[in-house]
Protein backbone atom coordinates (compact mmCIF):
# COMPACT_ATOMS: atom_id res chain seq x y z
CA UNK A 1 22.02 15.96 22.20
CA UNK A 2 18.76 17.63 21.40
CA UNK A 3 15.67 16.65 23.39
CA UNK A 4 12.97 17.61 21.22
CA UNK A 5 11.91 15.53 18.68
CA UNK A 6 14.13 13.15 16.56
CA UNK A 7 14.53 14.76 12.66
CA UNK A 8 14.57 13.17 9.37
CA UNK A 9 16.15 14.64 6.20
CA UNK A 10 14.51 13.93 2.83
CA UNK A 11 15.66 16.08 0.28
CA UNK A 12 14.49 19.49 1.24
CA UNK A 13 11.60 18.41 3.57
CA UNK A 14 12.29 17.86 7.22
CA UNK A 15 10.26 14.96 8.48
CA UNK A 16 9.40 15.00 12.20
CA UNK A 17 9.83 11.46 14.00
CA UNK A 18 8.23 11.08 17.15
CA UNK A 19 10.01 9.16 20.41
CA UNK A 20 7.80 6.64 22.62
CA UNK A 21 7.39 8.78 26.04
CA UNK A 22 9.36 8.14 29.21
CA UNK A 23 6.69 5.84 30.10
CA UNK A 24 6.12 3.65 27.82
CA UNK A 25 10.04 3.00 27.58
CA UNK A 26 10.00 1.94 31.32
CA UNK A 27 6.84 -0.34 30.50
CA UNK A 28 8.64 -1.59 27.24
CA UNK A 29 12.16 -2.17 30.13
CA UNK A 30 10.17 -3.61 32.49
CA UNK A 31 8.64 -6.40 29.76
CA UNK A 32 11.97 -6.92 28.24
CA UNK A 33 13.48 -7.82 31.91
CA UNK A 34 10.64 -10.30 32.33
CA UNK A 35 11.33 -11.88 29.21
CA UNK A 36 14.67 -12.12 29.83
CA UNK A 37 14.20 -13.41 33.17
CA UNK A 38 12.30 -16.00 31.53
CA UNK A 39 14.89 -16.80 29.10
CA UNK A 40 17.01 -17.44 31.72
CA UNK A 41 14.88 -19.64 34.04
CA UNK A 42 13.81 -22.24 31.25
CA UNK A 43 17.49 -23.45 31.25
CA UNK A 44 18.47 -22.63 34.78
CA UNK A 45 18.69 -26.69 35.02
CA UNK A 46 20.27 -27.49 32.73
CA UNK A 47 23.07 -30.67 33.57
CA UNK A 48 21.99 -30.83 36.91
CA UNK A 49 23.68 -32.30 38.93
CA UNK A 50 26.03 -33.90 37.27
CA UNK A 51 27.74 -30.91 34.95
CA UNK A 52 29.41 -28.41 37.41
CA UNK A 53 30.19 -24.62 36.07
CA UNK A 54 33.62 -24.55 35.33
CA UNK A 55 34.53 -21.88 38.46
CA UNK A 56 33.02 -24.00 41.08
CA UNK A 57 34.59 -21.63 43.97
CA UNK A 58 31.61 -19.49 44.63
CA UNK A 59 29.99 -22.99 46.51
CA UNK A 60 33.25 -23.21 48.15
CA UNK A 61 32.80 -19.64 48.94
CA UNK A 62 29.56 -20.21 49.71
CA UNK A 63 30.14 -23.47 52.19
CA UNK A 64 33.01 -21.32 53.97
CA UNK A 65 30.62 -18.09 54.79
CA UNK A 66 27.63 -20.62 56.10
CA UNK A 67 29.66 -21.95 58.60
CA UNK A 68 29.07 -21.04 62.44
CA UNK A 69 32.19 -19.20 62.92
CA UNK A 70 34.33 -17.95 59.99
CA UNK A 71 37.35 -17.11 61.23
CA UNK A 72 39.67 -14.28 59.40
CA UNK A 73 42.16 -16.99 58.15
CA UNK A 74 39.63 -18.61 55.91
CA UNK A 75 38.27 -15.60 54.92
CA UNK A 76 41.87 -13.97 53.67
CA UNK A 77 42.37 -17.70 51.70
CA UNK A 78 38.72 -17.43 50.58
CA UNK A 79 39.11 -14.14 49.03
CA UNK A 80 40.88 -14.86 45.88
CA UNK A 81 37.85 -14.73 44.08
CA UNK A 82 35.70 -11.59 45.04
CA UNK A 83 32.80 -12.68 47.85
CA UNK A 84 29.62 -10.70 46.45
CA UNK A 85 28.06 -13.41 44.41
CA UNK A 86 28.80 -15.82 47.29
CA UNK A 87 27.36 -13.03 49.90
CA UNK A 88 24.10 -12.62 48.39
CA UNK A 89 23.87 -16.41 47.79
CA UNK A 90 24.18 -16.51 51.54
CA UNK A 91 21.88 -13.60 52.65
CA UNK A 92 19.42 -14.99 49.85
CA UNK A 93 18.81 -18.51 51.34
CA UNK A 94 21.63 -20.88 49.82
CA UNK A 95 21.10 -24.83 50.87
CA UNK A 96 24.97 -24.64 51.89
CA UNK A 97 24.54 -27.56 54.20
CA UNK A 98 22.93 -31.40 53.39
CA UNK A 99 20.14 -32.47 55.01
CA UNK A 100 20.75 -34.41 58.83
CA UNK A 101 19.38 -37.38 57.01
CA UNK A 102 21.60 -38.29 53.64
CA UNK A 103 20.80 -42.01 54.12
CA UNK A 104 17.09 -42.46 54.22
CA UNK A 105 17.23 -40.50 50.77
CA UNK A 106 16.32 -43.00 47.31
CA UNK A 107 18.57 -41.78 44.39
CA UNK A 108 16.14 -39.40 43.24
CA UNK A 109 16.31 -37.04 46.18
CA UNK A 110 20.35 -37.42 46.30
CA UNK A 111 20.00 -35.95 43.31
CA UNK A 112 17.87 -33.28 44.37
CA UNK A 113 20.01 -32.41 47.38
CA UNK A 114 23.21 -32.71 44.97
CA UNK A 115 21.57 -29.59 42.62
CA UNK A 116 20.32 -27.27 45.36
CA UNK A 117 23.29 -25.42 45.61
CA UNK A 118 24.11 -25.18 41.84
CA UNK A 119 20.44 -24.10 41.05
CA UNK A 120 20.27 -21.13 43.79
CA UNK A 121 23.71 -19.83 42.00
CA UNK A 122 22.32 -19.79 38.86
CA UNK A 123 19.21 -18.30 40.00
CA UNK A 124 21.19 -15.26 41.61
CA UNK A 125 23.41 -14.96 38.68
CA UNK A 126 20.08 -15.05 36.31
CA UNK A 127 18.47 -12.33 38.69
CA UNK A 128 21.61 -10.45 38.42
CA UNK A 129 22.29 -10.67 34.72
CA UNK A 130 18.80 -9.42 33.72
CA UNK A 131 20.02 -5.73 35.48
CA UNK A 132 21.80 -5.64 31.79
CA UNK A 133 18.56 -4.86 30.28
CA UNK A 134 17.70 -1.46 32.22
CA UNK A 135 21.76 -1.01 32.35
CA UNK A 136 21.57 -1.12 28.24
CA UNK A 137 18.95 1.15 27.21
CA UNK A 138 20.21 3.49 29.82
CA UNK A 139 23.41 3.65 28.15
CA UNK A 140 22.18 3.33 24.79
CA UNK A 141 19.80 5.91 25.24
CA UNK A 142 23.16 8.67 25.69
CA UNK A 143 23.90 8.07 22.21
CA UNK A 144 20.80 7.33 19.93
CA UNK A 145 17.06 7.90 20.33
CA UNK A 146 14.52 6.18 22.52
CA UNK A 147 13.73 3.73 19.57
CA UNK A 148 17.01 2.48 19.28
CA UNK A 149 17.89 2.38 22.34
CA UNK A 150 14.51 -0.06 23.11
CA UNK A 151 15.87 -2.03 20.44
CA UNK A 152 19.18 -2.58 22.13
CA UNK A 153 18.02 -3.32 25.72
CA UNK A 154 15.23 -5.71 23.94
CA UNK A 155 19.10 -7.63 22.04
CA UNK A 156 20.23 -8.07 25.57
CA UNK A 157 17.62 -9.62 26.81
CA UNK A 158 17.61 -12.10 23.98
């Protein structure tokens, strides 16, 4: 691939196209992340708590690594599904355990307690998923021109 400027052919004339520099393309990344990242946050809430994800294992995952001592037994049966999501829930603050004092809670704060969990998943996995962005135009960006390739990280984060 050539890394001057992008050509046009018109007939016999050869139109020059200019590429938006290396900086504004991380500027125009950086922008697409946060709107992503926004996307993703307005419906980080959505059924809480009463609709589960459909692969709830991750909490179990989650519940298993919080405790004192794990011992190598649960962690061969926990293993099924691959630990990283669960790990960095972990490292990243997840309310694994209930508060001492379940009973003094009104129905409201149940509730509450009921969707910590679920929301600090979602929040890892919407932290995680916005990496496509950067992860898109890099790739695109093999293949096409620095205009196209802002156009297709600026799709995924839509």
């Amino acid at each position: 691939m050539a890394s001057g400027p992008a050509t046009l052919h018109t007939g016999a004339r050869v139109k020059q196209t200019s590429q938006p520099s290396a900086r504004t393309c991380a500027a125009l990344v950086l922008a697409f992340m946060g709107l992503a990242l926004l996307l993703r946050r307005v419906t980080l809430e959505f059924a809480l708590p009463f609709a589960q994800e459909p692969d709830p294992h991750i909490l179990d995952q989650i519940a298993l690594l919080s405790q004192p001592v794990v011992d190598d037994r649960t962690i061969f049966y926990s293993s099924i599904y691959p630990p990283l999501l669960a790990r960095l829930a972990t490292a990243t603050g997840a309310p694994a355990l209930p508060p001492a004092e379940l009973a003094g809670l009104d129905l409201e704060a149940h509730m509450a307690v009921a969707a910590r969990l679920h929301h600090h998943v979602r929040l890892v996995i919407a932290c995680l998923s916005v990496l496509i962005v950067p992860a898109t135009f890099w790739l695109a960006s093999f293949f096409v021109g620095r205009r196209w390739a802002l156009l297709a990280a600026a799709l995924a984060a839509a």
